[in-house]
Every structure is written in structure tokens, then in C-alpha cells.
Protein backbone atom coordinates (compact mmCIF):
# COMPACT_ATOMS: atom_id res chain seq x y z
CA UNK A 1 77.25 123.77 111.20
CA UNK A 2 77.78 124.47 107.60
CA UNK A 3 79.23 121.19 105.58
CA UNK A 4 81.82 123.31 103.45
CA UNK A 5 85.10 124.05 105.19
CA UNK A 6 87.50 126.72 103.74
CA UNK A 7 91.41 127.03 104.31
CA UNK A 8 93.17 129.77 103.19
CA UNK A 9 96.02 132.30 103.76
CA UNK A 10 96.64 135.79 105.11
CA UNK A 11 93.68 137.34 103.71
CA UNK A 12 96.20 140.68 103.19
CA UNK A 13 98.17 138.97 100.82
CA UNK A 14 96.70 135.62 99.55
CA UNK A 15 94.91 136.67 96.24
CA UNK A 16 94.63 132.27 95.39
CA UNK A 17 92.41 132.57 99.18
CA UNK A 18 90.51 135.28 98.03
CA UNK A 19 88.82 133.99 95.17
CA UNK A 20 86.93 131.39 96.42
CA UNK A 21 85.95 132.91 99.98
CA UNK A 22 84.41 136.18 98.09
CA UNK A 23 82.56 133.78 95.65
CA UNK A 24 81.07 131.34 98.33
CA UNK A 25 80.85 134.43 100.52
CA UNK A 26 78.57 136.68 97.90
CA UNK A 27 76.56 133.80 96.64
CA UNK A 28 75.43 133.35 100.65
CA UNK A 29 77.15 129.56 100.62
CA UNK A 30 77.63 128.75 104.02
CA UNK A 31 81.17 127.87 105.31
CA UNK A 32 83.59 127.37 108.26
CA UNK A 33 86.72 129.42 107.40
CA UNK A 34 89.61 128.20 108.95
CA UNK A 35 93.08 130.34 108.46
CA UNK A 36 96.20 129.02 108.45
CA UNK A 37 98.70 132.26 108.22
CA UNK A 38 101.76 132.11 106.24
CA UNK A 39 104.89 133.89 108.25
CA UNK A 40 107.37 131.90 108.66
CA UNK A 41 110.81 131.49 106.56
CA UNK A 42 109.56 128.41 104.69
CA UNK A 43 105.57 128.73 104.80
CA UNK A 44 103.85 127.14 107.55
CA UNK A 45 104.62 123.32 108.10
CA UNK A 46 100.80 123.01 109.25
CA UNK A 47 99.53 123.42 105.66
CA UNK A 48 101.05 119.77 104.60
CA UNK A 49 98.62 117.93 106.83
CA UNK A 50 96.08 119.34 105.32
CA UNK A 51 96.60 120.26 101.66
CA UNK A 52 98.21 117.52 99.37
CA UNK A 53 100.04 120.64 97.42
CA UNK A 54 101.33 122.21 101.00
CA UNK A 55 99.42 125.20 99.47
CA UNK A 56 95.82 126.98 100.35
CA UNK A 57 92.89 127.48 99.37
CA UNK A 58 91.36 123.75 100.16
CA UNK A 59 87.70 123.06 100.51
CA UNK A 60 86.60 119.87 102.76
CA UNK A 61 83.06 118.85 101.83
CA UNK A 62 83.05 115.59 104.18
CA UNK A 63 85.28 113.39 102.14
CA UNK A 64 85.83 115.59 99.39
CA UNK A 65 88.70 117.29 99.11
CA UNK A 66 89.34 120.04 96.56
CA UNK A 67 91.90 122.99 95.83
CA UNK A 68 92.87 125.22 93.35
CA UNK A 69 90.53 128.38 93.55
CA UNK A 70 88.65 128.15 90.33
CA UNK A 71 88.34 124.21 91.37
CA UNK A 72 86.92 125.19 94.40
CA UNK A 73 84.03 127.20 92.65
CA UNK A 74 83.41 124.68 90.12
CA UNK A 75 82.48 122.00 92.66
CA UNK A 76 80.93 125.26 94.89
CA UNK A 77 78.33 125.42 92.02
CA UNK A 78 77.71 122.08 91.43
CA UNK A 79 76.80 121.63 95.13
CA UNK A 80 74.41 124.75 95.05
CA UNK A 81 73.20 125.26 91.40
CA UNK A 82 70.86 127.92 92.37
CA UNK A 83 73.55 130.13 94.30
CA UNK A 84 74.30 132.18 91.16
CA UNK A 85 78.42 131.32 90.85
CA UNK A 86 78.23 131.24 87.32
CA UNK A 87 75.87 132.75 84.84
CA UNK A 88 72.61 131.18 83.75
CA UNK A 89 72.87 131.72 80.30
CA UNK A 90 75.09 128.45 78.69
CA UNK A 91 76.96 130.97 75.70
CA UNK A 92 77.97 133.38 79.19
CA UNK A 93 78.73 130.77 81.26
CA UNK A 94 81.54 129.29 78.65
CA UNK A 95 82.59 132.96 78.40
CA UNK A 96 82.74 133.30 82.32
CA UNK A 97 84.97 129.87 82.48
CA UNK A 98 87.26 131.26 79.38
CA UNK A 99 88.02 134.37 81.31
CA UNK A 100 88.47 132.84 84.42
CA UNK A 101 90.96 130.18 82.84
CA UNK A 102 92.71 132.88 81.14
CA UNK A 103 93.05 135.01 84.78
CA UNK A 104 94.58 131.34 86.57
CA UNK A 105 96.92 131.07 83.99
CA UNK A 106 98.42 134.36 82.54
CA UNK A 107 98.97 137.86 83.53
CA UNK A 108 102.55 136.49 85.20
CA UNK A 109 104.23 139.80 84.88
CA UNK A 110 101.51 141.90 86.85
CA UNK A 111 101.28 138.80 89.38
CA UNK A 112 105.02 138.73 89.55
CA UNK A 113 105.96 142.39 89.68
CA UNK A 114 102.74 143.48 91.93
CA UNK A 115 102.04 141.19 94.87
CA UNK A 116 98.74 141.56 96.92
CA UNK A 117 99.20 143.24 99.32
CA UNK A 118 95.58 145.44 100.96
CA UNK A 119 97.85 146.87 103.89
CA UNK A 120 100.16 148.97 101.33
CA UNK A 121 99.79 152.54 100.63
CA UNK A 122 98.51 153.37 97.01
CA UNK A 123 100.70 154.50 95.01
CA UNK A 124 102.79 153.97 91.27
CA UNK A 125 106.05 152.07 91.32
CA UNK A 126 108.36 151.27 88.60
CA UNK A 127 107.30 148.27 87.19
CA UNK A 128 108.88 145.64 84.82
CA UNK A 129 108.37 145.06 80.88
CA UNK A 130 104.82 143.35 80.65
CA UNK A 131 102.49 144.43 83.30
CA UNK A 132 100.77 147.20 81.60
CA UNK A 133 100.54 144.85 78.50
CA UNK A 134 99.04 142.40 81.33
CA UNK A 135 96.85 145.01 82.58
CA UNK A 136 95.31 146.55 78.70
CA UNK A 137 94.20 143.18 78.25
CA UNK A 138 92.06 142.95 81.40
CA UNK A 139 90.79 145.97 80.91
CA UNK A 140 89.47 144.65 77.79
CA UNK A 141 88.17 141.66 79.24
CA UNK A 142 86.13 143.70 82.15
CA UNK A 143 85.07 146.89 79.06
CA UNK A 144 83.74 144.04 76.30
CA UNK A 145 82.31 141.80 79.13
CA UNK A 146 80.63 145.00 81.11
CA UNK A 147 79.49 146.38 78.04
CA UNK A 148 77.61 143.26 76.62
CA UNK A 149 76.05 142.38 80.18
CA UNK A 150 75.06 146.21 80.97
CA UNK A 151 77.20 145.49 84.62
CA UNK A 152 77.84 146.66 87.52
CA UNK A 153 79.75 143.11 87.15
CA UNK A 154 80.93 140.97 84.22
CA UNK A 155 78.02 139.38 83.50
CA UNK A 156 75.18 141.42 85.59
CA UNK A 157 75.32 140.00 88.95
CA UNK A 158 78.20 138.96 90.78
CA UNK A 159 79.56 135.77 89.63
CA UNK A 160 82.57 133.52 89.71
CA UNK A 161 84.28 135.02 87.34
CA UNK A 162 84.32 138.54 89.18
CA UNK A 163 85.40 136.14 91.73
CA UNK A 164 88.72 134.98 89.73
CA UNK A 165 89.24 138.91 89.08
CA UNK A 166 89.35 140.17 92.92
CA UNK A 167 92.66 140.06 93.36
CA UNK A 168 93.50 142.44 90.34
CA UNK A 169 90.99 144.72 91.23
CA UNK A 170 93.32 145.14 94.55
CA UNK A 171 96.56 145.11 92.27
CA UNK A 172 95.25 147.84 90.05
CA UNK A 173 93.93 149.96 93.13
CA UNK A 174 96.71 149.67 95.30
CA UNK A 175 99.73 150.12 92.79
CA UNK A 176 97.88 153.17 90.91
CA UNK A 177 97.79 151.31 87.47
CA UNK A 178 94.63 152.61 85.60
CA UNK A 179 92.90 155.88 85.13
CA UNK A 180 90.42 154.54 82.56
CA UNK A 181 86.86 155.41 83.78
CA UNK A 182 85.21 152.37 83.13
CA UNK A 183 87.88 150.25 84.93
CA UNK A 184 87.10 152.53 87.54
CA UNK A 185 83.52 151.85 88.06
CA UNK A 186 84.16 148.16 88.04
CA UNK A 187 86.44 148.44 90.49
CA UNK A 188 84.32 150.82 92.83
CA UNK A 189 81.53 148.41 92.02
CA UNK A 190 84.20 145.33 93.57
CA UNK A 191 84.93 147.39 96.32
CA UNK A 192 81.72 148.18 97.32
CA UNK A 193 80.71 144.94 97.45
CA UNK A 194 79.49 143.18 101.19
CA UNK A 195 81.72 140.52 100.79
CA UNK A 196 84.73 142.82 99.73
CA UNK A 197 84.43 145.07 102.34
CA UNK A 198 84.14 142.48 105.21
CA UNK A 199 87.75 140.60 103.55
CA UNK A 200 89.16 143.65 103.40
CA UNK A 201 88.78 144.96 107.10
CA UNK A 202 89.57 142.03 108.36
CA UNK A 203 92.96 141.61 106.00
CA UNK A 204 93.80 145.08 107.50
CA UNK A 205 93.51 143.94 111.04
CA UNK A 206 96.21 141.31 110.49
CA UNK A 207 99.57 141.82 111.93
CA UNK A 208 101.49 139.32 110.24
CA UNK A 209 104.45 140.68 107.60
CA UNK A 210 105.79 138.31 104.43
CA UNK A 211 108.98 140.38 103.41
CA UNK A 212 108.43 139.10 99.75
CA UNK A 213 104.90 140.66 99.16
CA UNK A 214 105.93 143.67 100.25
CA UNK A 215 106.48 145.44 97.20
């Protein structure tokens, strides 16, 4: 029985769930996932027995507990240094941190206006003032990192900052908001990931439906 327990949300819309199951998941950490689905008027009353901020994702580690999804992979790394969740090189590592800080705390207008959401049909929308400034500047972020570490992913291999970027890769996909090539191939390179594809198929096979992430 693995030590690390995971909870987290609909896996078709929680994008805060998704970051640290695909990092633990790709870096072959061994876990217990345990979902706890979000449908009902007021979010589900089960949540506050087991997460101090009534939200997911929360690790239990015996009597650690820890949330927040870049939290989550901080601690995931310190527990298994050799899994690869951040980069081994200290100048890319501070860079993979920066980025990742920068993804937990901006980008409000494409998070606002553009919900996860894996189950909806690609396609454009109108969208509000600020989410294609949003999305120019991670496209900068994944060119200038990509570029520097030769890629597939930001820094080589798979790491916990591609981690803190799945979600947008699903935003960008699913709302039709780049044609730049090399956003592209990052994204194909995401999507084509193990650990992508088995979140993915199983976020389709859900049946539940939050009115207010369907955009």
C-alpha cells in the first residue's frame, strides 16, 4: 500500500487536481487516489473533514498533511529526490519554481473566462479583454524554456513545472486559442504523454455536470 494518499476533484474539470496527480503520476510516485466529486449546489460537504481549506487537492503522508498543488509537489520531491519532479540542474530548477509560481498566481483572465473542462467540444468562443494577453505570455514561457532545454518538455524531461502547465495545455486545446507551431508540439508532446492520456479517459468517463464550468 503506497504511503502517499491523493484527494482531488472531477478530474474533467479540476485543473488545481490535475497538477499534482500527473506529476506524482509521470515521475512513477506511488499513490492511493481517492476522489471526492464536486456536484452539488454548494461543493461537497465531505471535503471539510478532510481538507482544512474545504478545497482539493490534499496529500496525506501519515501525519502530514499538505495542499495547494505546487505544495503538494514540493514536499512530493523532497520525499523522492530521485523521481525527477524538478530539474537537476540548481539555475533550471529556480527557473522551473519561477514559472510555476507565476502559473499559481496569474493568468486570471484565461482561468476566469476558460474553465477546464476535457468533456467540451473544441472550438473558439468570444472571450473577454486579457486572455490572449494571458495566453502570448505562456507561449513565451513554453518557446524560451523549450528552446533553451531542446524539449519535448520545458526543461527536457517531464517535470513539475510541465506539471503546473497541464491544465492550460487543455484550455488552449479545447477553446481553439493558438495556431503557433511550436505551442503545438508542446502540447501534442502533453497530450501524448502516459499519464495524460490515462487522466484524460478517465475524466471523459465521468458523468457528473458543474453548470459553472461549462463554458
Amino acid at each position: 500500500m503506497s504511503d502517499f494518499t491523493l484527494y482531488i476533484g472531477n478530474k474533467n474539470y479540476s485543473s488545481w487536481s490535475l497538477r499534482p496527480w500527473i506529476a506524482l503520476t509521470a515521475a512513477g510516485i506511488d499513490f492511493e487516489e481517492r476522489l471526492i466529486p464536486f456536484d452539488f449546489p454548494a461543493d461537497n460537504p465531505r471535503i471539510k473533514e478532510i481538507s482544512p481549506t474545504g478545497r482539493v487537492p490534499i496529500l496525506y503522508h501519515g501525519d502530514v498533511r499538505v495542499w495547494e498543488s505546487l505544495a503538494i509537489i514540493e514536499y512530493a520531491a523532497e520525499v523522492y529526490p530521485d523521481a525527477g519532479l524538478w530539474p537537476s540542474d540548481r539555475g533550471d530548477r529556480a527557473v522551473a519554481r519561477s514559472i510555476s509560481m507565476e502559473m499559481l498566481s496569474g493568468f486570471r483572465a484565461l482561468r476566469n473566462a476558460c474553465p477546464m473542462n476535457m468533456r467540451r467540444p473544441a472550438g473558439a468562443m468570444a472571450l473577454p479583454d486579457g486572455v490572449m494577453g494571458d495566453v502570448a505570455r505562456i507561449e513565451t514561457i513554453w518557446r524560451e524554456q523549450r528552446a533553451r532545454s531542446g524539449g519535448p518538455f520545458l526543461f527536457g524531461a517531464f517535470c513539475g513545472a510541465d506539471a503546473m502547465f497541464a491544465p492550460v495545455v487543455s484550455r488552449l486545446a479545447i477553446y481553439d486559442l493558438t495556431r503557433n507551431a511550436d505551442t503545438l508540439d508542446y502540447m501534442a508532446a502533453m497530450q501524448a504523454h502516459p499519464a495524460w492520456i490515462k487522466w484524460r479517459e478517465a475524466a471523459l468517463a465521468e458523468t457528473w455536470i458543474v453548470p459553472e464550468d461549462e463554458a
